[in-house]
C-alpha atoms as a PDB file:
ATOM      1  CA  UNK A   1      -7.341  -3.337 -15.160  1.00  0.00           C
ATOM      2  CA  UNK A   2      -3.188  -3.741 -14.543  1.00  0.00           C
ATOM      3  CA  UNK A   3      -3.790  -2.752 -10.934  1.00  0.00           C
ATOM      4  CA  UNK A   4      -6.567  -5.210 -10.360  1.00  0.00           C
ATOM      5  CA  UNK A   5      -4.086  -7.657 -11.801  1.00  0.00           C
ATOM      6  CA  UNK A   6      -1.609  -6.914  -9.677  1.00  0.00           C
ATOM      7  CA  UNK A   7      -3.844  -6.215  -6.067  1.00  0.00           C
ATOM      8  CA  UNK A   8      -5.458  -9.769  -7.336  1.00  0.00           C
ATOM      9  CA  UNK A   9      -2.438 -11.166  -7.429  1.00  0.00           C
ATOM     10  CA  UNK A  10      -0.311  -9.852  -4.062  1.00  0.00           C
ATOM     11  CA  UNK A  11      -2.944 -12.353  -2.367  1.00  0.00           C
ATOM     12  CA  UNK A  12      -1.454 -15.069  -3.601  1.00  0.00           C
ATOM     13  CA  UNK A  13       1.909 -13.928  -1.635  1.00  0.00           C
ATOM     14  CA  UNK A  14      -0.214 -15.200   1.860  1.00  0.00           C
ATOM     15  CA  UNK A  15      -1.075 -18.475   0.229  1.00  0.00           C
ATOM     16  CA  UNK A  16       0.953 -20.316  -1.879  1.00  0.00           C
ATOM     17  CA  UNK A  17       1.102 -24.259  -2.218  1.00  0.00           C
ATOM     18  CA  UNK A  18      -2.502 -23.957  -1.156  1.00  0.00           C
ATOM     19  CA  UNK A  19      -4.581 -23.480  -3.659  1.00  0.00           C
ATOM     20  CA  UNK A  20      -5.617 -24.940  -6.770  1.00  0.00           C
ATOM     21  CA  UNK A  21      -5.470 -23.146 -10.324  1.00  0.00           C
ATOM     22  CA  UNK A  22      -9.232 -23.106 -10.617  1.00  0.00           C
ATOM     23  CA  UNK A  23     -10.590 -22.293  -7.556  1.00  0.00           C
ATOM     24  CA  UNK A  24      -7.869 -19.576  -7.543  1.00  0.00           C
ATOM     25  CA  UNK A  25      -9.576 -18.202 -10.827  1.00  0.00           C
ATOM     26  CA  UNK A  26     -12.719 -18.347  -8.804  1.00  0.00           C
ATOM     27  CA  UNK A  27     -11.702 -16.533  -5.888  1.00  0.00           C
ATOM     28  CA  UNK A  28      -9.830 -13.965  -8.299  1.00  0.00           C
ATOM     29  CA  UNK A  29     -13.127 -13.158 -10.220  1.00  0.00           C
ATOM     30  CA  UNK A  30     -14.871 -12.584  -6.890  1.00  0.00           C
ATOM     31  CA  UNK A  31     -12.977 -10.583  -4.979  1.00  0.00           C
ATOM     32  CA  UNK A  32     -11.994  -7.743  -7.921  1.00  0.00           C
ATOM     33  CA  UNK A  33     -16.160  -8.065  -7.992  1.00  0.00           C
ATOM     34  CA  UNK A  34     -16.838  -7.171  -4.809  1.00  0.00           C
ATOM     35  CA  UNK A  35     -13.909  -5.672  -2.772  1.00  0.00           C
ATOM     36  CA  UNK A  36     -11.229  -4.034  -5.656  1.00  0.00           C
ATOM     37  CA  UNK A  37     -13.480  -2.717  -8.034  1.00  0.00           C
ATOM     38  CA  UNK A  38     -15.840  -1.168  -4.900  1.00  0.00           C
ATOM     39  CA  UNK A  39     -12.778   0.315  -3.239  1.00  0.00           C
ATOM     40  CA  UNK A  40     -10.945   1.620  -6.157  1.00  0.00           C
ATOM     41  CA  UNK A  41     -13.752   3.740  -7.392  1.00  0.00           C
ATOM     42  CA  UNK A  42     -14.538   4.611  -4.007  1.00  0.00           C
ATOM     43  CA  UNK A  43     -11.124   6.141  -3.741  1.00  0.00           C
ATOM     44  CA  UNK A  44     -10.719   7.463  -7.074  1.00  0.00           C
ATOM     45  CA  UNK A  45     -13.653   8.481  -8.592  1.00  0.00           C
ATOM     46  CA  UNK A  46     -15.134  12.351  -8.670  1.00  0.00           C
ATOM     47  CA  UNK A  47     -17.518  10.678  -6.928  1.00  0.00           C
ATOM     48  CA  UNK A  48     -16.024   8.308  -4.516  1.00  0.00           C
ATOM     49  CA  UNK A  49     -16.976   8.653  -1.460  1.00  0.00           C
ATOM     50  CA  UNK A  50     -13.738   8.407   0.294  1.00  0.00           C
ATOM     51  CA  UNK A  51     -12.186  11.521  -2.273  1.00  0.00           C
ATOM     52  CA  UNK A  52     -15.000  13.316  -0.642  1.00  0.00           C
ATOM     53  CA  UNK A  53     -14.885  12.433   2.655  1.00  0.00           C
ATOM     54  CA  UNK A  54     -14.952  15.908   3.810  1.00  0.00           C
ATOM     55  CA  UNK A  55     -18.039  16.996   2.394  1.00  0.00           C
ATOM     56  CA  UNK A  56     -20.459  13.625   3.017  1.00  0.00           C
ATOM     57  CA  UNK A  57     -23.145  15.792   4.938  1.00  0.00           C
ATOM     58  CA  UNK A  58     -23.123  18.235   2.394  1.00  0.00           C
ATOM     59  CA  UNK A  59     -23.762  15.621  -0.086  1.00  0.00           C
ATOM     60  CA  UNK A  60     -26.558  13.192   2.107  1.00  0.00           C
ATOM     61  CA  UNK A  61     -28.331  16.535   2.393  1.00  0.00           C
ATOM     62  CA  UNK A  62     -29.026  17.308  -1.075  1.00  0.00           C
ATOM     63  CA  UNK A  63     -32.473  16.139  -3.145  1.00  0.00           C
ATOM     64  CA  UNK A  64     -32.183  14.296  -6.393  1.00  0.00           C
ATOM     65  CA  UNK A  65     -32.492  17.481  -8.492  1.00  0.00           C
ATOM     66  CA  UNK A  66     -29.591  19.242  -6.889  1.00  0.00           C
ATOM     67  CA  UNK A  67     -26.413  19.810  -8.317  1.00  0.00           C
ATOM     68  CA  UNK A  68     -22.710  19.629  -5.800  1.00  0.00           C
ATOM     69  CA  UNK A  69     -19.704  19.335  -7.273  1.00  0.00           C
ATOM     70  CA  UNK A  70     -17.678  17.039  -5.551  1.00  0.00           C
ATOM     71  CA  UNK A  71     -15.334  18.607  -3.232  1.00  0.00           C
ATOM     72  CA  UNK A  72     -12.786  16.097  -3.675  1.00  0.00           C
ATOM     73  CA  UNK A  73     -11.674  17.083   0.026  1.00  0.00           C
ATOM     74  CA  UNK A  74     -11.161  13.284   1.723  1.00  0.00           C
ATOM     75  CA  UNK A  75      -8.392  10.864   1.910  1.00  0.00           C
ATOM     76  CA  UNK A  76      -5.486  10.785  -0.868  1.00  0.00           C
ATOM     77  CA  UNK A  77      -3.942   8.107  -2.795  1.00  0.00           C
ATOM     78  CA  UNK A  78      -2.169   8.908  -5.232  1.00  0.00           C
ATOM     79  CA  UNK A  79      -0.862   5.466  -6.777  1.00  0.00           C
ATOM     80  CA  UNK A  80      -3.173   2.780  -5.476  1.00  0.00           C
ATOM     81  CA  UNK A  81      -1.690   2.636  -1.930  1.00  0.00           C
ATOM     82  CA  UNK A  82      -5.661   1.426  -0.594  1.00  0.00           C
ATOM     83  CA  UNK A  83      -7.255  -0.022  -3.255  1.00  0.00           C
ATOM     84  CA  UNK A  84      -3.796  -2.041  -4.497  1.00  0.00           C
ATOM     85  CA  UNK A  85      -1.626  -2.959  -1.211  1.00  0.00           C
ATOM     86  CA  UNK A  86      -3.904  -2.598   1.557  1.00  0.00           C
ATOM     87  CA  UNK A  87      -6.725  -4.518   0.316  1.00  0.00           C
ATOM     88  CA  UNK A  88      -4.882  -7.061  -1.171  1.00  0.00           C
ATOM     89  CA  UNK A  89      -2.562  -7.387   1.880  1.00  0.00           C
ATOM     90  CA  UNK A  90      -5.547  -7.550   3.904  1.00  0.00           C
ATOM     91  CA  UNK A  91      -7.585  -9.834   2.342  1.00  0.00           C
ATOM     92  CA  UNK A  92      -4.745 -12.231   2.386  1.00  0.00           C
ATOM     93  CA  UNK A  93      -4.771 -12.135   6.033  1.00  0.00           C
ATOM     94  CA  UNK A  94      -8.239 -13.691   5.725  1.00  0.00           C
ATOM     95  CA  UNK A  95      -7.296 -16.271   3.002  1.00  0.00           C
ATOM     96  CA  UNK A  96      -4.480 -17.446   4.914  1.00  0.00           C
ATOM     97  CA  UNK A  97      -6.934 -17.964   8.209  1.00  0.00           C
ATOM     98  CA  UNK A  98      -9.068 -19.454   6.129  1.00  0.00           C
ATOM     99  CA  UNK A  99      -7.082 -22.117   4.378  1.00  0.00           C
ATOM    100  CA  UNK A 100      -4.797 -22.827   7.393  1.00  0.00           C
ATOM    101  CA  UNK A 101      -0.815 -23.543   7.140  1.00  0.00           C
ATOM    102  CA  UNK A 102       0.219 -25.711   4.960  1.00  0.00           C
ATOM    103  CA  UNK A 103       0.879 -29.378   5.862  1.00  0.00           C
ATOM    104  CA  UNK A 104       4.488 -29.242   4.246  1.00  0.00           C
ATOM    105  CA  UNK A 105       6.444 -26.901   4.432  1.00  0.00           C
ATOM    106  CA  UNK A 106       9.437 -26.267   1.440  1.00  0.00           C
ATOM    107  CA  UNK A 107      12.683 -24.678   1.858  1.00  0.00           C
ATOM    108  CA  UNK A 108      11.831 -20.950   1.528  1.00  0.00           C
ATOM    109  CA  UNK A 109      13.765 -18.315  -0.128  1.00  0.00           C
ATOM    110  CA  UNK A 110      15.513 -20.533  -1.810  1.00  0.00           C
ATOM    111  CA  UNK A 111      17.265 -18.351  -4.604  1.00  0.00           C
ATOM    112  CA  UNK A 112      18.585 -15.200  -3.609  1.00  0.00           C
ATOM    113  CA  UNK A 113      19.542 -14.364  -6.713  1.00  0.00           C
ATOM    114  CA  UNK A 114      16.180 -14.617  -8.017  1.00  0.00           C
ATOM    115  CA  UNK A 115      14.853 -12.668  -5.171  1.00  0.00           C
ATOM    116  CA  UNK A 116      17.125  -9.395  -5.707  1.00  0.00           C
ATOM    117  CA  UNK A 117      16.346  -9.810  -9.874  1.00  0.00           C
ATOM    118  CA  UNK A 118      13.138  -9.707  -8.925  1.00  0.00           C
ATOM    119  CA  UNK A 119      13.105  -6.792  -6.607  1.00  0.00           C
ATOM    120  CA  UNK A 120      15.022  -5.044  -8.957  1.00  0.00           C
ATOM    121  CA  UNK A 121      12.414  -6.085 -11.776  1.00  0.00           C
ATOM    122  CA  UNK A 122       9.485  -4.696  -9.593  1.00  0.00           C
ATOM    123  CA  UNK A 123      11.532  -1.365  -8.226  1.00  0.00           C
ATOM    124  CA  UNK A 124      11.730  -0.480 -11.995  1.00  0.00           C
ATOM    125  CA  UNK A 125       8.391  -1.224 -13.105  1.00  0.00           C
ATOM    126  CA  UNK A 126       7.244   0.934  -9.852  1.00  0.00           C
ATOM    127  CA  UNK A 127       7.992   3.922 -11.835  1.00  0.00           C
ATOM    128  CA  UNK A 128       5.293   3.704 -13.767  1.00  0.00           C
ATOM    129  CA  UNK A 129       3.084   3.129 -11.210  1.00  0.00           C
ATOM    130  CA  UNK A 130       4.133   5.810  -9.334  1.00  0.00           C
ATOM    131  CA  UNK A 131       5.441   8.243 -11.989  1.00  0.00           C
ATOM    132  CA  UNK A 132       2.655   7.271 -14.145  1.00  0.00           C
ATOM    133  CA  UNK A 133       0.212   8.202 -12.177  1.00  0.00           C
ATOM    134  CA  UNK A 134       0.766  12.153 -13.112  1.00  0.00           C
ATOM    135  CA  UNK A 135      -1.216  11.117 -15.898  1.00  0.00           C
ATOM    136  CA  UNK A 136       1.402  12.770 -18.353  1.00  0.00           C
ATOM    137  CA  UNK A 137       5.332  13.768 -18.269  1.00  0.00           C
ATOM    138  CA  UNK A 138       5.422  16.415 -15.857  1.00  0.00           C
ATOM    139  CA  UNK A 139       7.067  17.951 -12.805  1.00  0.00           C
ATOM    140  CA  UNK A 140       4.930  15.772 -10.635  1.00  0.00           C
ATOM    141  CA  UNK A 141       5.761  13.185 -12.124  1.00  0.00           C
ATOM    142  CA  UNK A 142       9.285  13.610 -11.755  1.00  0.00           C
ATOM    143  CA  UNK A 143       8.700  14.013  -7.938  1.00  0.00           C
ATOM    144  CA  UNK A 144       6.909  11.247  -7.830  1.00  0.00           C
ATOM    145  CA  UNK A 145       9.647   8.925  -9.247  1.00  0.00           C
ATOM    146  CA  UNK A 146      12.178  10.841  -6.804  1.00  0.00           C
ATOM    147  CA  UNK A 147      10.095   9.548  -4.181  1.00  0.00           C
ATOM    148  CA  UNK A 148      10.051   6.605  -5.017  1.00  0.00           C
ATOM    149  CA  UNK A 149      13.658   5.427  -5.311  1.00  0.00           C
ATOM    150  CA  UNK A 150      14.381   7.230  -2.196  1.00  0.00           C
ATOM    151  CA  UNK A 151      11.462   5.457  -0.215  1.00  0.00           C
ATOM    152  CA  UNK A 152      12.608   2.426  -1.353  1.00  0.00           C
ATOM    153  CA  UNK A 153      16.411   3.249  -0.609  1.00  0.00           C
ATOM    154  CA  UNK A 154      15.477   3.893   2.155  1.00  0.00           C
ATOM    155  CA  UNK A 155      13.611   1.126   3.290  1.00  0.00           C
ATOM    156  CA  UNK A 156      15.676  -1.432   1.890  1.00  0.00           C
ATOM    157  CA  UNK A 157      18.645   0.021   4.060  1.00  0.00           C
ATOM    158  CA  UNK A 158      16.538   0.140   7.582  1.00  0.00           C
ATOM    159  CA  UNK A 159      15.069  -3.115   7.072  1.00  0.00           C
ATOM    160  CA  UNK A 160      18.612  -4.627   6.503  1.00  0.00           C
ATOM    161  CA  UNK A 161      20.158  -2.664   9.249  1.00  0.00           C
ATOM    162  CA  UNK A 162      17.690  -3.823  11.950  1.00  0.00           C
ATOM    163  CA  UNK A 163      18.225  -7.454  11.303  1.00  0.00           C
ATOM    164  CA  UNK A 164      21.544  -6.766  11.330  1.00  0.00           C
ATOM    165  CA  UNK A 165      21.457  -5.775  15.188  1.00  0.00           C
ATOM    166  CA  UNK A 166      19.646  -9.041  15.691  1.00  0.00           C
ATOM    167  CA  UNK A 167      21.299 -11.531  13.837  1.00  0.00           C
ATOM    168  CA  UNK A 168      24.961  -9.607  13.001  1.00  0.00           C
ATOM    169  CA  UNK A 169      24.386 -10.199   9.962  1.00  0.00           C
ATOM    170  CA  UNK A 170      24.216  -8.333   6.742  1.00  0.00           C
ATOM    171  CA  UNK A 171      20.890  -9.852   4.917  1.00  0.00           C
ATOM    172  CA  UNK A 172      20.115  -9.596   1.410  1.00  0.00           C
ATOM    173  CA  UNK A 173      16.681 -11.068   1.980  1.00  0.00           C
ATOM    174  CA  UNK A 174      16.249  -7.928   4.325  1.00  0.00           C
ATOM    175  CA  UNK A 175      17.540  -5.641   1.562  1.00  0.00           C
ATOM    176  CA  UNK A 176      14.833  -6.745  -1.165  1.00  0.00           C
ATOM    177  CA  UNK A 177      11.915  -7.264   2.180  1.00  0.00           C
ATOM    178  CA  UNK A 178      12.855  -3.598   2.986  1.00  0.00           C
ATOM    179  CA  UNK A 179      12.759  -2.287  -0.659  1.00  0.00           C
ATOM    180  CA  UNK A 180       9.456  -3.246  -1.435  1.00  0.00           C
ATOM    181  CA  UNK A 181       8.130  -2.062   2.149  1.00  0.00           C
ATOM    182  CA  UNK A 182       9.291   1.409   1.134  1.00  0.00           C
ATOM    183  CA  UNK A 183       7.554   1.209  -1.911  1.00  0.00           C
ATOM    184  CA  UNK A 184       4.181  -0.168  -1.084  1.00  0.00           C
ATOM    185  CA  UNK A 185       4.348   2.478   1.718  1.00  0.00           C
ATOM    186  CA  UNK A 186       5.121   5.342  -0.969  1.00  0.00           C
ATOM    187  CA  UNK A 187       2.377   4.260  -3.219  1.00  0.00           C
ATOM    188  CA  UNK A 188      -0.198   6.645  -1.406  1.00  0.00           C
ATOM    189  CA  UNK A 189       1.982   9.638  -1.004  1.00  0.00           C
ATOM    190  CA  UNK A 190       4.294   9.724  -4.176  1.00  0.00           C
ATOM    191  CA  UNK A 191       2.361  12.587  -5.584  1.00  0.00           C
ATOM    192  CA  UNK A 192       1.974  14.445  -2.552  1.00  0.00           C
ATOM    193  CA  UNK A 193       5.151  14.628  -0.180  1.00  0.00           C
ATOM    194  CA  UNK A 194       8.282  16.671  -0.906  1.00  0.00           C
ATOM    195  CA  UNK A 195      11.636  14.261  -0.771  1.00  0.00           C
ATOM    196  CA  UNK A 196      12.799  14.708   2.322  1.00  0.00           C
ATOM    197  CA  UNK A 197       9.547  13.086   4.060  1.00  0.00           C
ATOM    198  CA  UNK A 198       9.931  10.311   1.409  1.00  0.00           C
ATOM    199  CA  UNK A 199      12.887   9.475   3.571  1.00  0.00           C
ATOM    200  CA  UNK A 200      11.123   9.038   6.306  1.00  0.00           C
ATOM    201  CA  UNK A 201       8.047   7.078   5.247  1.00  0.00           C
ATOM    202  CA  UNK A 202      10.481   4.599   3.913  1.00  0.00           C
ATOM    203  CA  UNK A 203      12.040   4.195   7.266  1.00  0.00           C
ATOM    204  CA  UNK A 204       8.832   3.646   8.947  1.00  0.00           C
ATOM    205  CA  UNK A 205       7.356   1.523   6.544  1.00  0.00           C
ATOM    206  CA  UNK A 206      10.278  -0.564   6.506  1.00  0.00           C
ATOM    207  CA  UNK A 207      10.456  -0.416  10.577  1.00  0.00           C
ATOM    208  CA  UNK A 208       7.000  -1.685  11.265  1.00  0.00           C
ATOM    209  CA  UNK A 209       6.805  -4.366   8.184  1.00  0.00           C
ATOM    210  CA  UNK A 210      10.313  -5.806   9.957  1.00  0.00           C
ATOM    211  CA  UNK A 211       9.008  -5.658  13.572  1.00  0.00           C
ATOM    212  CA  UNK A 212       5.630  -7.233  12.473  1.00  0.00           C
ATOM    213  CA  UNK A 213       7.635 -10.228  10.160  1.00  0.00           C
ATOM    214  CA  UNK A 214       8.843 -11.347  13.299  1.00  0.00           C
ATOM    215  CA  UNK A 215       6.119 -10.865  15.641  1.00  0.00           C
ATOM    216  CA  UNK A 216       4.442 -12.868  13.520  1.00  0.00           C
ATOM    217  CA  UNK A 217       5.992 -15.548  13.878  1.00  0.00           C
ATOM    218  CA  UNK A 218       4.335 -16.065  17.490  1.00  0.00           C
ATOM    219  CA  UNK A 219       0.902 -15.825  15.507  1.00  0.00           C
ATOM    220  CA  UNK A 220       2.131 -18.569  13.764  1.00  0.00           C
ATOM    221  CA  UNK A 221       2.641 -20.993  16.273  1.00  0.00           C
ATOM    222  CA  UNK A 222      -0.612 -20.290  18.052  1.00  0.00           C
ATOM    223  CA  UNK A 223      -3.223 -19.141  15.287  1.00  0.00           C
ATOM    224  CA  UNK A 224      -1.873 -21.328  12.413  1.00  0.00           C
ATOM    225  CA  UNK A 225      -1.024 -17.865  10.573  1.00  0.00           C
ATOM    226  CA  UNK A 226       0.870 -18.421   7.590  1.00  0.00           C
ATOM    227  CA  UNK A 227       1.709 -16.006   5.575  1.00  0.00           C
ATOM    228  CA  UNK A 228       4.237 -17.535   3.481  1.00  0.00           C
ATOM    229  CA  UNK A 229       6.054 -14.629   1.495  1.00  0.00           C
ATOM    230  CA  UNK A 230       4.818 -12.172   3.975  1.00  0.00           C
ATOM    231  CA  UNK A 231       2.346 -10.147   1.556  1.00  0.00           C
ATOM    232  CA  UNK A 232       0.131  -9.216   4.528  1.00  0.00           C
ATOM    233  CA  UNK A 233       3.117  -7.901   6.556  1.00  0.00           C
ATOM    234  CA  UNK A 234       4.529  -6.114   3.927  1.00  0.00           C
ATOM    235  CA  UNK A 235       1.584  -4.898   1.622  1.00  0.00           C
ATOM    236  CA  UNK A 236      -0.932  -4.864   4.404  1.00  0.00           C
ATOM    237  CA  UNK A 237       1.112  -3.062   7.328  1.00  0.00           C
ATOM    238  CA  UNK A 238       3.514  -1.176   4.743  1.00  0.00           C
ATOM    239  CA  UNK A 239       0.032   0.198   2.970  1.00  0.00           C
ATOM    240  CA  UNK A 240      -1.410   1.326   6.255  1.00  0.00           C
ATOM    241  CA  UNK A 241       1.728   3.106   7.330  1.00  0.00           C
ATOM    242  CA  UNK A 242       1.906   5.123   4.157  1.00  0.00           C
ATOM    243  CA  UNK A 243      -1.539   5.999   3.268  1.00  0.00           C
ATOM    244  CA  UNK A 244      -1.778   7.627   7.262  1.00  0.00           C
ATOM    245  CA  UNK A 245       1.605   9.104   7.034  1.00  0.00           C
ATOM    246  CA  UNK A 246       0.511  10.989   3.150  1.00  0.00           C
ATOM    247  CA  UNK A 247      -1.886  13.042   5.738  1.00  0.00           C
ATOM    248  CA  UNK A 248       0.775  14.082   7.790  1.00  0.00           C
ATOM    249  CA  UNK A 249       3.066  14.914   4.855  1.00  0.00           C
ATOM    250  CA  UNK A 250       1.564  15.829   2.044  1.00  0.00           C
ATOM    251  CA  UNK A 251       2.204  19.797   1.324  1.00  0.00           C
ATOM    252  CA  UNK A 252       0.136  22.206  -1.241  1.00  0.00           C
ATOM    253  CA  UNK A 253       3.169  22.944  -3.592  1.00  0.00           C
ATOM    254  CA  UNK A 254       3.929  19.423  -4.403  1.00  0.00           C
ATOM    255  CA  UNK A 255       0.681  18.612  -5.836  1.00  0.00           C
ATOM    256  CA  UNK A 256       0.196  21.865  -7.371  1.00  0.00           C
ATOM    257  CA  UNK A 257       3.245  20.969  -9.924  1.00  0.00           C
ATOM    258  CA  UNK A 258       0.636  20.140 -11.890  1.00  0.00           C
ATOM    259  CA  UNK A 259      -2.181  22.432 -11.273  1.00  0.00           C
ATOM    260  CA  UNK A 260      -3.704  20.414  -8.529  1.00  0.00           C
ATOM    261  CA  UNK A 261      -5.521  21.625  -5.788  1.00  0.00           C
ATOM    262  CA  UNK A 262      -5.312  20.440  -2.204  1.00  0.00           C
ATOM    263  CA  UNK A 263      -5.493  21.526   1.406  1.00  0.00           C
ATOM    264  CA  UNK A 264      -2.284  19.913   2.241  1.00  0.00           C
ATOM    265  CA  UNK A 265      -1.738  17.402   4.973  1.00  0.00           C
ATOM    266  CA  UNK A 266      -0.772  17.922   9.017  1.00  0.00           C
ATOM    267  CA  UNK A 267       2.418  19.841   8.049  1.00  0.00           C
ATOM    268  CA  UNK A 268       0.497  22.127   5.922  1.00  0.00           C
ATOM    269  CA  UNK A 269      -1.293  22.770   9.117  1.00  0.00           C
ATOM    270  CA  UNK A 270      -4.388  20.589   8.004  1.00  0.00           C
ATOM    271  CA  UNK A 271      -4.792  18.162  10.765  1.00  0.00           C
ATOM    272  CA  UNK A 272      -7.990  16.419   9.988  1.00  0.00           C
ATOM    273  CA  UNK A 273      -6.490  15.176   6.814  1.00  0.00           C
ATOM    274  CA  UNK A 274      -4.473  12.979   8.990  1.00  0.00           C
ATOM    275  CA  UNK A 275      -7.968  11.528  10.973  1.00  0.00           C
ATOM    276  CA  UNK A 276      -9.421  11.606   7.001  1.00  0.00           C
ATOM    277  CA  UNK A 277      -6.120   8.515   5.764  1.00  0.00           C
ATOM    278  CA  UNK A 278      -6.686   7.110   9.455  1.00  0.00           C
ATOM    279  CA  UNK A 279     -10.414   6.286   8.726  1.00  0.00           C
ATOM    280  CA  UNK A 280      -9.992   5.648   5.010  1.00  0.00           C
ATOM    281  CA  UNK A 281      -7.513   2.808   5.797  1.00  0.00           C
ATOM    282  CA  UNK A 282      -8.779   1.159   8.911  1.00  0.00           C
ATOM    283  CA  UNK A 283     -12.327   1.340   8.920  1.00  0.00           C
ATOM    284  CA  UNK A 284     -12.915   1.085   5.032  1.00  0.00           C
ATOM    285  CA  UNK A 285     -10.563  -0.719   3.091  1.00  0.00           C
ATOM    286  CA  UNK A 286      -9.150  -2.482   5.327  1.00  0.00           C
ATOM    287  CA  UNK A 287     -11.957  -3.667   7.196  1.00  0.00           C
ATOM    288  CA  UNK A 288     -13.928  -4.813   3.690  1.00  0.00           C
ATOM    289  CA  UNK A 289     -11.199  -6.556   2.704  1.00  0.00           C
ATOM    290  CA  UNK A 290     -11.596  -8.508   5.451  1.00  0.00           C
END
């Protein structure tokens, strides 16, 4: 129930000054109806089909009476990395289409210092998303909190260093934007990847979400795109890069810190776990969302 809270309201990032308190009630009740609470059990129930992925035909060939336990061989997510940040950043996208820009626009970003309390707020309470998602205080868990400060280390630093070589300027904005881009990305893998390749989904996260914020801008103009504290370019893009980027780099020994059983990702020399995140993300959640 706290993640639906929170995917439910990441929307609201793409749309504010907008929308009215009651048909924003509305619209909350429907879409954790039909898109979170489909997607979430798709991707973590025993028997979601996109934890299974791998073993579908197996499963569509079976009668009634047979018994198949699950394989649990399809895309991972670890700490709600689909079901949280990609659907909500991606549904959004369509709200903010939908409703249009708005006719007046307010000074944004006004209080930095609010901003960076607030980052700071949300990089703390990502622990328990993240660490918490062990399920109980273990080694995993500790990796998983690792992870997560360095993926969002990370990202806050690359994000601030590439506006830096476009504007010469040192932005705190870009620090907090960067932040939370490494830890929407890190979301999916936490539980999976060693440290080191924390690092580098943080940097990649945090590269794409900054490119796309100001490509964006051209959508803008032309489309009418609005997407006023940039919770599709950050959730939406961030959650894409990570969840593909867990099947590259998610290795056997990390997730077997707590007994957990997995074939690994790309660098574990399972490639098709890589195509498994690619089609979990674009073709499913994403594209429901929508």
């Amino acid at each position: 129930m706290q993640c639906a809270c929170i995917a439910a309201a990441l929307i609201f990032g793409s749309v504010p000054e907008r929308v009215r308190f009651v048909p924003g009630m509305v619209f909350i009740l429907v879409w954790t109806t039909v898109v979170y609470d489909f997607v979430a059990y798709w991707s973590w129930s025993n028997h979601g089909w996109i934890r299974n992925f791998g073993c579908l035909k197996e499963i569509s060939n079976l009668t009634s009476t047979d018994y198949h336990p699950y394989c649990h061989q399809g895309a991972y997510d670890f700490s709600g990395g689909g079901p949280i940040h990609i659907a909500s950043g991606f549904s959004g996208l369509a709200y903010c289409l939908v409703l249009g820009k708005r006719r007046h626009v307010h000074v944004e970003h006004h209080s930095l210092v609010n901003v960076m309390l607030g980052t700071g707020i949300l990089w703390f309470g990502w622990f328990a998303g993240s660490g918490g998602a062990a399920g109980a205080s273990n080694t995993r868990a500790a990796v998983a909190s690792t992870n997560t400060t360095i993926a969002g280390a990370a990202g806050a630093l690359s994000w601030a260093i590439f506006d830096y070589f476009g504007t010469r300027k040192l932005s705190a904005l870009s620090f907090c934007s960067g932040a939370v881009a490494g830890l929407v990305a890190i979301s999916s893998a936490a539980g999976f990847v060693a440290p080191w390749a924390a690092l580098i989904i943080g940097i990649a996260s945090s590269f794409v979400c900054a490119l796309w914020t100001r490509v964006k801008r051209q959508f803008k103009k032309r489309f009418g795109f609005d997407d006023t504290f940039a919770a599709f370019s950050v959730h939406g893009c961030g959650g894409v890069v990570g969840y593909v980027l867990t099947g590259v780099f998610a290795q056997k020994w990390v997730a077997k810190l707590d007994g957990t059983k997995i074939d690994g990702g790309g660098i574990d020399g399972n490639g098709v776990q890589v195509y498994y995140q690619i089609v979990a993300a674009a073709a499913i959640v994403s594209a429901y969302s929508l």
